[in-house]
N, C-alpha and C. Protein backbone atom coordinates (compact mmCIF):
# COMPACT_ATOMS: atom_id res chain seq x y z
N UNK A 1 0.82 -1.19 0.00
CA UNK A 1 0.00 0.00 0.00
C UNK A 1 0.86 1.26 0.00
N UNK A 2 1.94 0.97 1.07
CA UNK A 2 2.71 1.94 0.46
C UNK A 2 3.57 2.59 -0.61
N UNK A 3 3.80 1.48 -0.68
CA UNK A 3 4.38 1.94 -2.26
C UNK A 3 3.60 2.13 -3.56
N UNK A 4 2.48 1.78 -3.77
CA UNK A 4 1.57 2.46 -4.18
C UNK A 4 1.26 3.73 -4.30
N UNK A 5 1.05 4.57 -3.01
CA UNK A 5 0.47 5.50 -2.70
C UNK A 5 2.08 6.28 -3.02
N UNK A 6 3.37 5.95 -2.57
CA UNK A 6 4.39 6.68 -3.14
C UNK A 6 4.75 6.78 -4.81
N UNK A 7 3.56 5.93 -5.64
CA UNK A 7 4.01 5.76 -7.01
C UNK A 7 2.59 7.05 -7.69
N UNK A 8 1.80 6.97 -6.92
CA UNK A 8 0.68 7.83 -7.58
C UNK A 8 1.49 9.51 -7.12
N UNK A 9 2.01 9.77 -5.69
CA UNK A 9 2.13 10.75 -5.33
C UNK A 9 3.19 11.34 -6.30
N UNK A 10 4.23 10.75 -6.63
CA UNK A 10 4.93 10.79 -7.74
C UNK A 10 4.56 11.10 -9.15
N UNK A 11 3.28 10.10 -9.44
CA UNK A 11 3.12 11.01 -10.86
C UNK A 11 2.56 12.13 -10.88
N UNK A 12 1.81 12.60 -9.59
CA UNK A 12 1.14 14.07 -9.43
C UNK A 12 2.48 15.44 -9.13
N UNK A 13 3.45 14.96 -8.76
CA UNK A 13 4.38 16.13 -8.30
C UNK A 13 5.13 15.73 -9.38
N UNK A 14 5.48 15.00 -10.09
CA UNK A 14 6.57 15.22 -11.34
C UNK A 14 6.01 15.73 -12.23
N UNK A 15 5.69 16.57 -13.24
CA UNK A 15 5.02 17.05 -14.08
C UNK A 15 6.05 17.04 -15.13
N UNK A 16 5.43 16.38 -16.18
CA UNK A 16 6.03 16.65 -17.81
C UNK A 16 6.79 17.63 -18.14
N UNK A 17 7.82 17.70 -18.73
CA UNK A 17 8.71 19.12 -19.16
C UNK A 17 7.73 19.49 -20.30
N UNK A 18 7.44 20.44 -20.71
CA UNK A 18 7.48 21.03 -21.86
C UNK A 18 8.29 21.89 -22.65
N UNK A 19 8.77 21.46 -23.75
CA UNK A 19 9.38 22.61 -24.56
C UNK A 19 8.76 23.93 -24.65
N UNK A 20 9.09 24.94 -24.29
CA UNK A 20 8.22 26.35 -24.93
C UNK A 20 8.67 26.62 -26.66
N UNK A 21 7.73 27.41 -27.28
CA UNK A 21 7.78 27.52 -28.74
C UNK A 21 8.76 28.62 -28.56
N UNK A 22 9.90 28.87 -29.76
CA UNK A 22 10.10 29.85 -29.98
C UNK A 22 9.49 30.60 -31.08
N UNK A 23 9.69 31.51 -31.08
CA UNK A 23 8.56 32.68 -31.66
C UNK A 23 9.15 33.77 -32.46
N UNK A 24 9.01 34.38 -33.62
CA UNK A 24 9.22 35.30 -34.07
C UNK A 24 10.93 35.77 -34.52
N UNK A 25 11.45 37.12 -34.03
CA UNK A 25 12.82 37.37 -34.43
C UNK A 25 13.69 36.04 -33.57
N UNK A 26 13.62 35.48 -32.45
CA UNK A 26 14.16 34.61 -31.73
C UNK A 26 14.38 34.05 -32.48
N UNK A 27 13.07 33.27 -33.62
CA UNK A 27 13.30 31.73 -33.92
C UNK A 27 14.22 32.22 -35.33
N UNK A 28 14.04 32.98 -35.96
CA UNK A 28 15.11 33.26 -37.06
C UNK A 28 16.23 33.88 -36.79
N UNK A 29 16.34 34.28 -35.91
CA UNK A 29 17.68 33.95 -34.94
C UNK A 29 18.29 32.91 -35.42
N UNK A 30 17.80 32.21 -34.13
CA UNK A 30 18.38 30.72 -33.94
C UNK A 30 18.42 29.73 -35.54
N UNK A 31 17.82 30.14 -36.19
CA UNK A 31 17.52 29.16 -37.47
C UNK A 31 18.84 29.52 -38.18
N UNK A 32 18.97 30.97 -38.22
CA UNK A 32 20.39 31.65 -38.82
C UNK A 32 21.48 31.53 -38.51
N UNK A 33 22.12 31.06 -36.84
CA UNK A 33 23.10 30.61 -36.46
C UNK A 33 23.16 29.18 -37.17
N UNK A 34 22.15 28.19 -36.93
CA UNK A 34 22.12 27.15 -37.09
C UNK A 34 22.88 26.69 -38.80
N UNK A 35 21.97 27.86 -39.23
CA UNK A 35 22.45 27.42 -40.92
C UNK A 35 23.58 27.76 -41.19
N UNK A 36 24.63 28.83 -40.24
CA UNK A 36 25.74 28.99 -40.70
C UNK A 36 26.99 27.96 -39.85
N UNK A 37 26.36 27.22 -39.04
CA UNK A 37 26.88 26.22 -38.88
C UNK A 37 28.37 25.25 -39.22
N UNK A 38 27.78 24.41 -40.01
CA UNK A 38 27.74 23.74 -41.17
C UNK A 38 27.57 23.81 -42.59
N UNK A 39 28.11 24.91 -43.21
CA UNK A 39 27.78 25.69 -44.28
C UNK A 39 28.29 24.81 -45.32
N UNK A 40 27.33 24.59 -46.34
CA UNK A 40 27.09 23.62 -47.73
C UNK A 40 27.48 22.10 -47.57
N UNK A 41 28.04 21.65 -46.16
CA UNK A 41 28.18 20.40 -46.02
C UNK A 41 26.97 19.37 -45.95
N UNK A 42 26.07 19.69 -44.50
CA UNK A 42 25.24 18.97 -44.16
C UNK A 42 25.51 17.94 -44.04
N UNK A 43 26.68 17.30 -43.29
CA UNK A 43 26.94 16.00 -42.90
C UNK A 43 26.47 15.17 -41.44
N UNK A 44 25.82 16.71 -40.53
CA UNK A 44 25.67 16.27 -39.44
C UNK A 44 23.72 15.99 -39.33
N UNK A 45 23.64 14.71 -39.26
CA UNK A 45 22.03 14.80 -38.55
C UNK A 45 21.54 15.01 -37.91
N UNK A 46 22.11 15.12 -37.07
CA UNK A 46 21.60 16.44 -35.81
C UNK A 46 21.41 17.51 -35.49
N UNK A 47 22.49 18.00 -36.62
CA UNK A 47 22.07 19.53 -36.97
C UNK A 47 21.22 19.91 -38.19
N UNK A 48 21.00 18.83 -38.92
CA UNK A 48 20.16 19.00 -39.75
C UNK A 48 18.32 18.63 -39.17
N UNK A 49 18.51 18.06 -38.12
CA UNK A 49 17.19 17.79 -37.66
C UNK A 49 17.16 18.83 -36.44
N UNK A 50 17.70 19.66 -36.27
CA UNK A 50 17.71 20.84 -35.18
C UNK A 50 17.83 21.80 -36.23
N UNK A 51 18.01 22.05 -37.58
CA UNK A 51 17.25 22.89 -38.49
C UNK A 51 15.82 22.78 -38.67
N UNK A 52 15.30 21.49 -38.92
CA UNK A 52 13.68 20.93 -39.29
C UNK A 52 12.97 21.71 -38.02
N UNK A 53 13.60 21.12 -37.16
CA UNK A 53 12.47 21.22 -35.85
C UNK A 53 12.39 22.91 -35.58
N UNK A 54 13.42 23.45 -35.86
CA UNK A 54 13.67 25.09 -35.28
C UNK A 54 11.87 25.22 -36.62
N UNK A 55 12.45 25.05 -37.78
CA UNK A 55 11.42 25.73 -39.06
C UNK A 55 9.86 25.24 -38.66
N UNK A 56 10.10 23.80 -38.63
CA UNK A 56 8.61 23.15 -38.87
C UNK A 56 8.48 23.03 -37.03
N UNK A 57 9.00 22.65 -36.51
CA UNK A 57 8.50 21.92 -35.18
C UNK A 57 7.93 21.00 -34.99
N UNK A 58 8.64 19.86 -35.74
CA UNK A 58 8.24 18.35 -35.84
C UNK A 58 9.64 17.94 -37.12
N UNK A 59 9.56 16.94 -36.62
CA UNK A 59 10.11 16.06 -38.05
C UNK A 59 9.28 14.87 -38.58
N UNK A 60 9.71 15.08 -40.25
CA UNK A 60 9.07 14.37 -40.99
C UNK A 60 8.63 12.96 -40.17
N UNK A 61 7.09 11.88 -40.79
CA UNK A 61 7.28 10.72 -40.36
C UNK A 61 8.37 9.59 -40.65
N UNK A 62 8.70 10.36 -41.80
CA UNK A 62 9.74 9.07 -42.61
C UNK A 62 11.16 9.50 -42.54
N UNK A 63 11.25 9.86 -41.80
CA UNK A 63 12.96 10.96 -41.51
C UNK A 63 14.21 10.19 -41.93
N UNK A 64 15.11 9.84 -43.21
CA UNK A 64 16.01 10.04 -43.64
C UNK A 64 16.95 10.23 -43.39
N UNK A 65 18.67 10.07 -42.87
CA UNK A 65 19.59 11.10 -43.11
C UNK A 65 19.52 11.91 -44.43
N UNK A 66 19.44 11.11 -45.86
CA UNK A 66 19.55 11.94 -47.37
C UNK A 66 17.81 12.93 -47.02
N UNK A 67 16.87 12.27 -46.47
CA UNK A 67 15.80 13.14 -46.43
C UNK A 67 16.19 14.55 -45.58
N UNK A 68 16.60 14.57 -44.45
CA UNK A 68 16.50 15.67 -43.39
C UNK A 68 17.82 16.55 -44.45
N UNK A 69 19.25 15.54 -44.66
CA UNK A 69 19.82 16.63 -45.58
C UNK A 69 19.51 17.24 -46.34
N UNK A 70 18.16 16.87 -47.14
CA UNK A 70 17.75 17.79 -48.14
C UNK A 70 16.99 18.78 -47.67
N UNK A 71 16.18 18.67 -46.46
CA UNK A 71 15.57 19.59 -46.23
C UNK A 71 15.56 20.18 -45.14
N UNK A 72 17.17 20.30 -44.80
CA UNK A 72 18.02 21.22 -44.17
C UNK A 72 18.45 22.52 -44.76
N UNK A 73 19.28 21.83 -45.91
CA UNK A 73 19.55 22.35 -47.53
C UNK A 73 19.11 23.26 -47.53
N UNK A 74 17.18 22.79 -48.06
CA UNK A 74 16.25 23.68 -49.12
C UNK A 74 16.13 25.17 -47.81
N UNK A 75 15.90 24.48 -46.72
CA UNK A 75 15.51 25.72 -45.11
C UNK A 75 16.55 26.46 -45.33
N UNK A 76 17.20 26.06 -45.38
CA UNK A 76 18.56 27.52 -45.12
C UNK A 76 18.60 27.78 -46.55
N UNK A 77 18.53 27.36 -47.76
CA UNK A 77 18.62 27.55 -48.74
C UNK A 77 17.78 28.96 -48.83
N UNK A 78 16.45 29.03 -48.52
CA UNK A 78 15.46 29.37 -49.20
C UNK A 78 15.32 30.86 -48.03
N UNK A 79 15.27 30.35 -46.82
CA UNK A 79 15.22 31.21 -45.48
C UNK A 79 15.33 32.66 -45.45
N UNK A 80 16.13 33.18 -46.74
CA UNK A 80 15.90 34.58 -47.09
C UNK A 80 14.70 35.02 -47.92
N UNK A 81 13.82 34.16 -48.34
CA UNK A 81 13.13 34.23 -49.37
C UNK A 81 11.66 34.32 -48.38
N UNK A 82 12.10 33.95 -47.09
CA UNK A 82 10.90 34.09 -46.06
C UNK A 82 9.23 33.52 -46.56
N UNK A 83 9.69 32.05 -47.03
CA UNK A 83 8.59 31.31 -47.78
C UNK A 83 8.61 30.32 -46.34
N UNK A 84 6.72 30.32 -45.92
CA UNK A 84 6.70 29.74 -45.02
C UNK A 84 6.04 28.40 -45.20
């Protein structure tokens, strides 16, 4: 019983992290460091999927290394062109 009652009390005082969104000049900020990075390589997937997520805020279902490189690429590629 006790340990029970220490497993419920637990899921009520631990609460989920949430990410907060970034928003506005911040997030093209951060999208702009990001892309100068790694400039015309795109060898890293991690920084290519910390490009996706900064733009879209999700990654694809079918996520790729050649997929996310490309559309790391096209994001920083295009990112002046402020096509959303």
């Amino acid at each position: 019983m006790r340990k029970l009652l220490s497993i419920i009390s637990l899921i009520f005082i631990i609460n989920p992290v949430y990410s907060c969104p970034i928003n506005g000049q911040d997030k093209d900020q951060l999208l702009n460091e990001l892309c100068k990075i790694d400039v015309g390589k795109w060898s890293s997937n991690r920084l290519n999927e910390m490009i996706i997520l900064t733009k879209f805020e999700s990654l694809p279902l079918e996520a790729t290394r050649k997929g996310n490189r490309t559309l790391a690429a096209l994001t920083c590629g295009f990112k002046n062109l402020n096509i959303n």
